[in-house]
PDB file of N, CA and C in Angstrom:
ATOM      1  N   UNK A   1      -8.571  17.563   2.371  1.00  0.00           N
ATOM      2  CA  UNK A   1      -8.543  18.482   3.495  1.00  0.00           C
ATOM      3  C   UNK A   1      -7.281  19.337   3.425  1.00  0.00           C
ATOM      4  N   UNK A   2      -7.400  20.439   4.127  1.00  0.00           N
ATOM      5  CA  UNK A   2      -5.909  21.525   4.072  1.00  0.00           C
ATOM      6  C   UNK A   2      -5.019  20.620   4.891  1.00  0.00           C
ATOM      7  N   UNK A   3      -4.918  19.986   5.744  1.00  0.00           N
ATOM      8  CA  UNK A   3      -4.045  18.904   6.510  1.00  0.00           C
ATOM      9  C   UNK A   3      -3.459  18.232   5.855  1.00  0.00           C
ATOM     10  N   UNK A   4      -4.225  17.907   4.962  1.00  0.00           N
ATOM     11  CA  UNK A   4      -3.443  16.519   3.934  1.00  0.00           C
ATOM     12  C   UNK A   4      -2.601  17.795   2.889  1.00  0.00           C
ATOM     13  N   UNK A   5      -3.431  18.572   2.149  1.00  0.00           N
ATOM     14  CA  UNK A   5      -2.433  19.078   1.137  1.00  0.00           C
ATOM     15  C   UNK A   5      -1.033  20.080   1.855  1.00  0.00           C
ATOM     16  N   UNK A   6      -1.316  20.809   3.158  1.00  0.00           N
ATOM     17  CA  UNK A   6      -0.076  21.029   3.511  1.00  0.00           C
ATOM     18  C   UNK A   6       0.963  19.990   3.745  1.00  0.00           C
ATOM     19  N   UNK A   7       0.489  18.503   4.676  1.00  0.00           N
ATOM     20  CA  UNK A   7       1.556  17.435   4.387  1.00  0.00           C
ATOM     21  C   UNK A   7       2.611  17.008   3.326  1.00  0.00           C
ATOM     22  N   UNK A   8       1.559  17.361   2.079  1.00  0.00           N
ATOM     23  CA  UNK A   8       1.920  16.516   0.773  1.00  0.00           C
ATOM     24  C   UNK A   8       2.910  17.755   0.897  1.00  0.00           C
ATOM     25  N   UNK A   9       2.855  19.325   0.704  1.00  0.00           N
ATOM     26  CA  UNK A   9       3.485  20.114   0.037  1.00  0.00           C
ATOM     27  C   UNK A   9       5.045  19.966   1.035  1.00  0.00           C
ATOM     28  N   UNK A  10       4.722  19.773   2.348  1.00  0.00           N
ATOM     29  CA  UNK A  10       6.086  19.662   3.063  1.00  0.00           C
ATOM     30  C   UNK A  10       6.740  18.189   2.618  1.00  0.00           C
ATOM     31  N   UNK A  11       6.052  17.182   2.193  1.00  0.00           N
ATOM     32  CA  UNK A  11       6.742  15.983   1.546  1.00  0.00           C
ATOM     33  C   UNK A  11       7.301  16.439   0.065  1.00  0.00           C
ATOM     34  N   UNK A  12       6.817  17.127  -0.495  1.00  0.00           N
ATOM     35  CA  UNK A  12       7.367  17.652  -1.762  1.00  0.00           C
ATOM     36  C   UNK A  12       8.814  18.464  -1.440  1.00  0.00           C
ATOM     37  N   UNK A  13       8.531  19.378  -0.838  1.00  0.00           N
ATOM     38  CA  UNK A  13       9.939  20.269  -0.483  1.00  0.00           C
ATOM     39  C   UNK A  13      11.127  19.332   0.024  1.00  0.00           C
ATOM     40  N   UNK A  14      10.404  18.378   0.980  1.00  0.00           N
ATOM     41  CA  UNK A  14      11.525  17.457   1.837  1.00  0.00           C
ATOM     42  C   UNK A  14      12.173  16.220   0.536  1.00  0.00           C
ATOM     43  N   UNK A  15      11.219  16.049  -0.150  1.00  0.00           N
ATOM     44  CA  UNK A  15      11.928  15.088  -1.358  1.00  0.00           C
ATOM     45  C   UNK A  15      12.281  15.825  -2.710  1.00  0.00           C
ATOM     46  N   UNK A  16      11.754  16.772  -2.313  1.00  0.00           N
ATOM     47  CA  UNK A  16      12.185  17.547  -3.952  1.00  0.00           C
ATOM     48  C   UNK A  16      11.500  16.788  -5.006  1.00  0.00           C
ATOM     49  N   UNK A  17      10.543  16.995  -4.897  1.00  0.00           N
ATOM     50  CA  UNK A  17       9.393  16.401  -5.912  1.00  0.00           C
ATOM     51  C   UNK A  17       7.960  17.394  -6.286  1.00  0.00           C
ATOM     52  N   UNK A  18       7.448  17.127  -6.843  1.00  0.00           N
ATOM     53  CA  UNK A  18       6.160  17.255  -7.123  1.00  0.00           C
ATOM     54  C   UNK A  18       4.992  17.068  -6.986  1.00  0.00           C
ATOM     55  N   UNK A  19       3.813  17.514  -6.434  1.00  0.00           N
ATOM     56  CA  UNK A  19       2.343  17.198  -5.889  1.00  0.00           C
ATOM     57  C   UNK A  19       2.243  15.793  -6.905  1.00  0.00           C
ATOM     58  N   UNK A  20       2.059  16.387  -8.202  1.00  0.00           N
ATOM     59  CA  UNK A  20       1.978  14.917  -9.284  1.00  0.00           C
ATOM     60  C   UNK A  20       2.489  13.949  -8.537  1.00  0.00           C
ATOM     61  N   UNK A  21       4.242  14.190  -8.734  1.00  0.00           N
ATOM     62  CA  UNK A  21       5.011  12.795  -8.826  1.00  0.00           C
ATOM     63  C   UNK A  21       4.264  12.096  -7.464  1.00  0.00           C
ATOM     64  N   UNK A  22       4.422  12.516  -6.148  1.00  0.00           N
ATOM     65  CA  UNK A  22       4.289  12.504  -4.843  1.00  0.00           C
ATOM     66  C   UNK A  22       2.902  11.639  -5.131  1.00  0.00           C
ATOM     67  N   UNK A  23       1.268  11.814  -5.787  1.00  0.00           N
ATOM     68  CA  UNK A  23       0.791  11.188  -5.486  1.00  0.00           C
ATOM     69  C   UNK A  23       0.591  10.412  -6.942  1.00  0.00           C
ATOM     70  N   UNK A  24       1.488   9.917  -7.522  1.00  0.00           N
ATOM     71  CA  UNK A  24       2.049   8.877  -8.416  1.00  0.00           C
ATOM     72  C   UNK A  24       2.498   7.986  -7.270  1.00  0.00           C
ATOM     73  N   UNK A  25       3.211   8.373  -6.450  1.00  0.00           N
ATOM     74  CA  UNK A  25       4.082   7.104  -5.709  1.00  0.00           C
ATOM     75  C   UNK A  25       3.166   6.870  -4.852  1.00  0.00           C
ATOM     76  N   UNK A  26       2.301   7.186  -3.942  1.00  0.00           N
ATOM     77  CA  UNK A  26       1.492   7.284  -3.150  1.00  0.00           C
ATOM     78  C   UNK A  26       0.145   5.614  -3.436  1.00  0.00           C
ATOM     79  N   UNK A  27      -0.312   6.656  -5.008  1.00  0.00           N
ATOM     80  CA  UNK A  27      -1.238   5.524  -5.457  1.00  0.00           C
ATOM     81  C   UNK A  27      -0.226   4.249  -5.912  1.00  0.00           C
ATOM     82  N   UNK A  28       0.453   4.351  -6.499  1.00  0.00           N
ATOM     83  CA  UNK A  28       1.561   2.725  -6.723  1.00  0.00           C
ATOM     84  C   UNK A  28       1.887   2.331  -5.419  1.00  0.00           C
ATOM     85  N   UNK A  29       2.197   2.626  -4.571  1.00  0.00           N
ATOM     86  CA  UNK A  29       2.597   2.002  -3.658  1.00  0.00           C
ATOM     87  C   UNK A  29       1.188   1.095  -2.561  1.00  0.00           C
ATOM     88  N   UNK A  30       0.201   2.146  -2.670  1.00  0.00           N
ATOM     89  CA  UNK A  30      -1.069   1.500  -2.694  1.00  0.00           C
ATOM     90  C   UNK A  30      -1.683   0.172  -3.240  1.00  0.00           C
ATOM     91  N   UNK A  31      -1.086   0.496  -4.782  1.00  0.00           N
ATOM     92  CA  UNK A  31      -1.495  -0.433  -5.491  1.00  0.00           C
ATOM     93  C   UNK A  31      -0.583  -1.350  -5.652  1.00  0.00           C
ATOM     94  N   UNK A  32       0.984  -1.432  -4.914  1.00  0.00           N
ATOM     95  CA  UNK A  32       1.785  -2.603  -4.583  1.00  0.00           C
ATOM     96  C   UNK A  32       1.159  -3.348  -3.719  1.00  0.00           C
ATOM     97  N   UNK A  33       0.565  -2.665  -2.292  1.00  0.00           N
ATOM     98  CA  UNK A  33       0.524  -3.264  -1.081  1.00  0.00           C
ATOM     99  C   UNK A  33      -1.218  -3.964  -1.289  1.00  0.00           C
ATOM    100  N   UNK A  34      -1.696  -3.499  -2.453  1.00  0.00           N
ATOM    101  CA  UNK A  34      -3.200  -4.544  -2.309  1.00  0.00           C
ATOM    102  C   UNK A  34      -2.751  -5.856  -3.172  1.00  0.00           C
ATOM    103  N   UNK A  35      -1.647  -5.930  -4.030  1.00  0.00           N
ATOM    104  CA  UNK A  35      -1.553  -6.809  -4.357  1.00  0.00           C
ATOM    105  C   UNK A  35      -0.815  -7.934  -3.808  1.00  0.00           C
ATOM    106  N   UNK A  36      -0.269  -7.180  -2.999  1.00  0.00           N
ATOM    107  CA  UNK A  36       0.488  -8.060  -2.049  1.00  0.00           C
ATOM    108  C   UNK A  36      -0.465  -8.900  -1.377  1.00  0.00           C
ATOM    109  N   UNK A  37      -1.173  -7.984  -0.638  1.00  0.00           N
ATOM    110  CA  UNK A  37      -2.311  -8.702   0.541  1.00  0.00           C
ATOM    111  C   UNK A  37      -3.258  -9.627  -0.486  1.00  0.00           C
ATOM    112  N   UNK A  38      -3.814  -9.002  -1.232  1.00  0.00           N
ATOM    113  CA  UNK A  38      -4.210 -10.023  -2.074  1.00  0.00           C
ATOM    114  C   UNK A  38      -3.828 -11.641  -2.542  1.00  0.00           C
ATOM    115  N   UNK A  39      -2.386 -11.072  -3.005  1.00  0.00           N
ATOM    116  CA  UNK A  39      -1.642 -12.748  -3.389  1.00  0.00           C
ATOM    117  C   UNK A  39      -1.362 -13.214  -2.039  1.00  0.00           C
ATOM    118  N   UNK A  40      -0.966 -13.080  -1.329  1.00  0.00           N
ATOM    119  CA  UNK A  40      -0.230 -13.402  -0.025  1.00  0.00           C
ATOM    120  C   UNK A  40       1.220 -13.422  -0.380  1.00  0.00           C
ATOM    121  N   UNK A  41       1.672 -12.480  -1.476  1.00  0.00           N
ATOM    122  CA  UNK A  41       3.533 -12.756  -1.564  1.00  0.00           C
ATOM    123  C   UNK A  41       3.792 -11.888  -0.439  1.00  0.00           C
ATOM    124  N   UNK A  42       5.696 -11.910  -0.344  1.00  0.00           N
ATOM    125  CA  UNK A  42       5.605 -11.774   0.683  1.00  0.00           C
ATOM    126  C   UNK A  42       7.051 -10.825  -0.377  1.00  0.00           C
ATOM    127  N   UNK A  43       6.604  -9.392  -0.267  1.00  0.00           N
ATOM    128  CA  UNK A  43       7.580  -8.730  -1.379  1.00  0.00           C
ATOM    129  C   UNK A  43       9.066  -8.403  -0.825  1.00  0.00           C
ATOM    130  N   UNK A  44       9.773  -8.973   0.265  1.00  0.00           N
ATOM    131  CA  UNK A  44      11.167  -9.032   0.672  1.00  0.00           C
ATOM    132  C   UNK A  44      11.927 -10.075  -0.326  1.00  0.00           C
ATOM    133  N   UNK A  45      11.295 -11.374  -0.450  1.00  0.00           N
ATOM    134  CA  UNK A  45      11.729 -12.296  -1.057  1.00  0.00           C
ATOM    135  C   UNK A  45      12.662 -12.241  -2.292  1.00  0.00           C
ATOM    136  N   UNK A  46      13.468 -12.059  -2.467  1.00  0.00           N
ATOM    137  CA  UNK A  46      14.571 -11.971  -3.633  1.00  0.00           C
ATOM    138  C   UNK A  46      13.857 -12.296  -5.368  1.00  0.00           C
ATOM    139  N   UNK A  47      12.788 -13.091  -5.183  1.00  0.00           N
ATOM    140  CA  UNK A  47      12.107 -12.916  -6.435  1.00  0.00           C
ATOM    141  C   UNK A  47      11.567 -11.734  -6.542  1.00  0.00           C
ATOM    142  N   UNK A  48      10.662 -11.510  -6.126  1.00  0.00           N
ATOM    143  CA  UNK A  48       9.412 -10.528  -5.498  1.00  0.00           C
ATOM    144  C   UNK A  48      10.108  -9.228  -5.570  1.00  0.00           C
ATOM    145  N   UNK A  49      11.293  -9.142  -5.359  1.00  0.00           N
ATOM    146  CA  UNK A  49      11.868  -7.762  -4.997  1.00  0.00           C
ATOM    147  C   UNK A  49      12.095  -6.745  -6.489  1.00  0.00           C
ATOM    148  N   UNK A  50      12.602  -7.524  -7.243  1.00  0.00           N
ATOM    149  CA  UNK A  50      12.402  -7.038  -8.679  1.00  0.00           C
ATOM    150  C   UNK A  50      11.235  -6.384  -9.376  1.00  0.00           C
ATOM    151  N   UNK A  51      10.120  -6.760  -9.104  1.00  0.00           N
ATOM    152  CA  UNK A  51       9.020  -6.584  -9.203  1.00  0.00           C
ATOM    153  C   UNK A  51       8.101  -5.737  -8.645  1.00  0.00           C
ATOM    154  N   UNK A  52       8.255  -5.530  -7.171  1.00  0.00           N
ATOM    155  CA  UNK A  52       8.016  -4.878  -6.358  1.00  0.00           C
ATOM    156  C   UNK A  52       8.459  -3.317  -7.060  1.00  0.00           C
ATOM    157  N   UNK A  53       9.866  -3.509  -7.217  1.00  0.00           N
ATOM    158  CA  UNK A  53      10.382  -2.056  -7.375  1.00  0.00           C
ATOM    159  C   UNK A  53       9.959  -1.150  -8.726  1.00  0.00           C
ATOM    160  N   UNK A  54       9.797  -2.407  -9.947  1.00  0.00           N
ATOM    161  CA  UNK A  54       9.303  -1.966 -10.970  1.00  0.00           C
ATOM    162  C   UNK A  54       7.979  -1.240 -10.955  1.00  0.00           C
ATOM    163  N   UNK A  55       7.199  -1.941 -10.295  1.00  0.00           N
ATOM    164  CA  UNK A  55       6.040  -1.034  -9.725  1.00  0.00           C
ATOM    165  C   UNK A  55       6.162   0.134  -9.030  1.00  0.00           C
ATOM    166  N   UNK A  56       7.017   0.522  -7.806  1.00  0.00           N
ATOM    167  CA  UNK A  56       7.555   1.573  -7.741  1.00  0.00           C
ATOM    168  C   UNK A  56       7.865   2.739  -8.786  1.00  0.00           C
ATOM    169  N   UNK A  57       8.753   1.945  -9.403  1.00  0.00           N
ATOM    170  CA  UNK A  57       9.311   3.067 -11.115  1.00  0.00           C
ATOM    171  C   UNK A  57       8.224   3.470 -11.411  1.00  0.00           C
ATOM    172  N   UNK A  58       6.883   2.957 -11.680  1.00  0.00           N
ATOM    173  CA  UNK A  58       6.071   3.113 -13.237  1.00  0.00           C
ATOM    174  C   UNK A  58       5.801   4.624 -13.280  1.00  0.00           C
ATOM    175  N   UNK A  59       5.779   5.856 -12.104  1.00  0.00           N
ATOM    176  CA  UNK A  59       5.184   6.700 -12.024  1.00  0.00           C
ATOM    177  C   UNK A  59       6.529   7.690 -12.824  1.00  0.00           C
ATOM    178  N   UNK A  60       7.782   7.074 -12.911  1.00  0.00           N
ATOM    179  CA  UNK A  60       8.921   7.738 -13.543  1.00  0.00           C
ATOM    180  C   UNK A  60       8.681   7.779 -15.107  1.00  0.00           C
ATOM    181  N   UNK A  61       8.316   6.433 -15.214  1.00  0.00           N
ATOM    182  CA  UNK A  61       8.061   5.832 -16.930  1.00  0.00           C
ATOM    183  C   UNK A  61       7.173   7.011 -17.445  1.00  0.00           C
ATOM    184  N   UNK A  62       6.221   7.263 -16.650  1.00  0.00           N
ATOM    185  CA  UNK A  62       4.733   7.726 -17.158  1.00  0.00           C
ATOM    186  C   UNK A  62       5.032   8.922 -16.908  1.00  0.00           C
ATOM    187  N   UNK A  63       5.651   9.678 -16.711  1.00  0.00           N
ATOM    188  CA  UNK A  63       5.465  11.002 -16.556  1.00  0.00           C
ATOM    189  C   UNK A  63       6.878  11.237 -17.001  1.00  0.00           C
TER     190      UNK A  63
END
């Protein structure tokens, strides 16, 4: 919808990013939080947190 892509473009300007990067982090972070709910971890946890973030990164790696 035009709602959503003007959002994204004012999240782009406000982070200084890219439509790409923007829904790189968007879908990873998606795909952090089903795995979360899925496992039942609980991603604050000082293990978990490492991990968590690496998933975050991957959209840096890849592009």
């Amino acid at each position: 919808s035009f709602t959503a892509l003007n959002v994204a473009k004012i999240m782009c300007k406000e982070l200084g990013t890219s439509i790409g990067r923007l829904k790189a982090k968007m879908i990873n972070a998606y795909y952090a939080q089903r795995i979360i709910d899925v496992f039942e971890k609980n991603p604050n946890t000082t293990l978990n947190k490492e991990s968590i973030n690496e998933i975050f990164s991957f959209d840096a790696d890849a592009a």
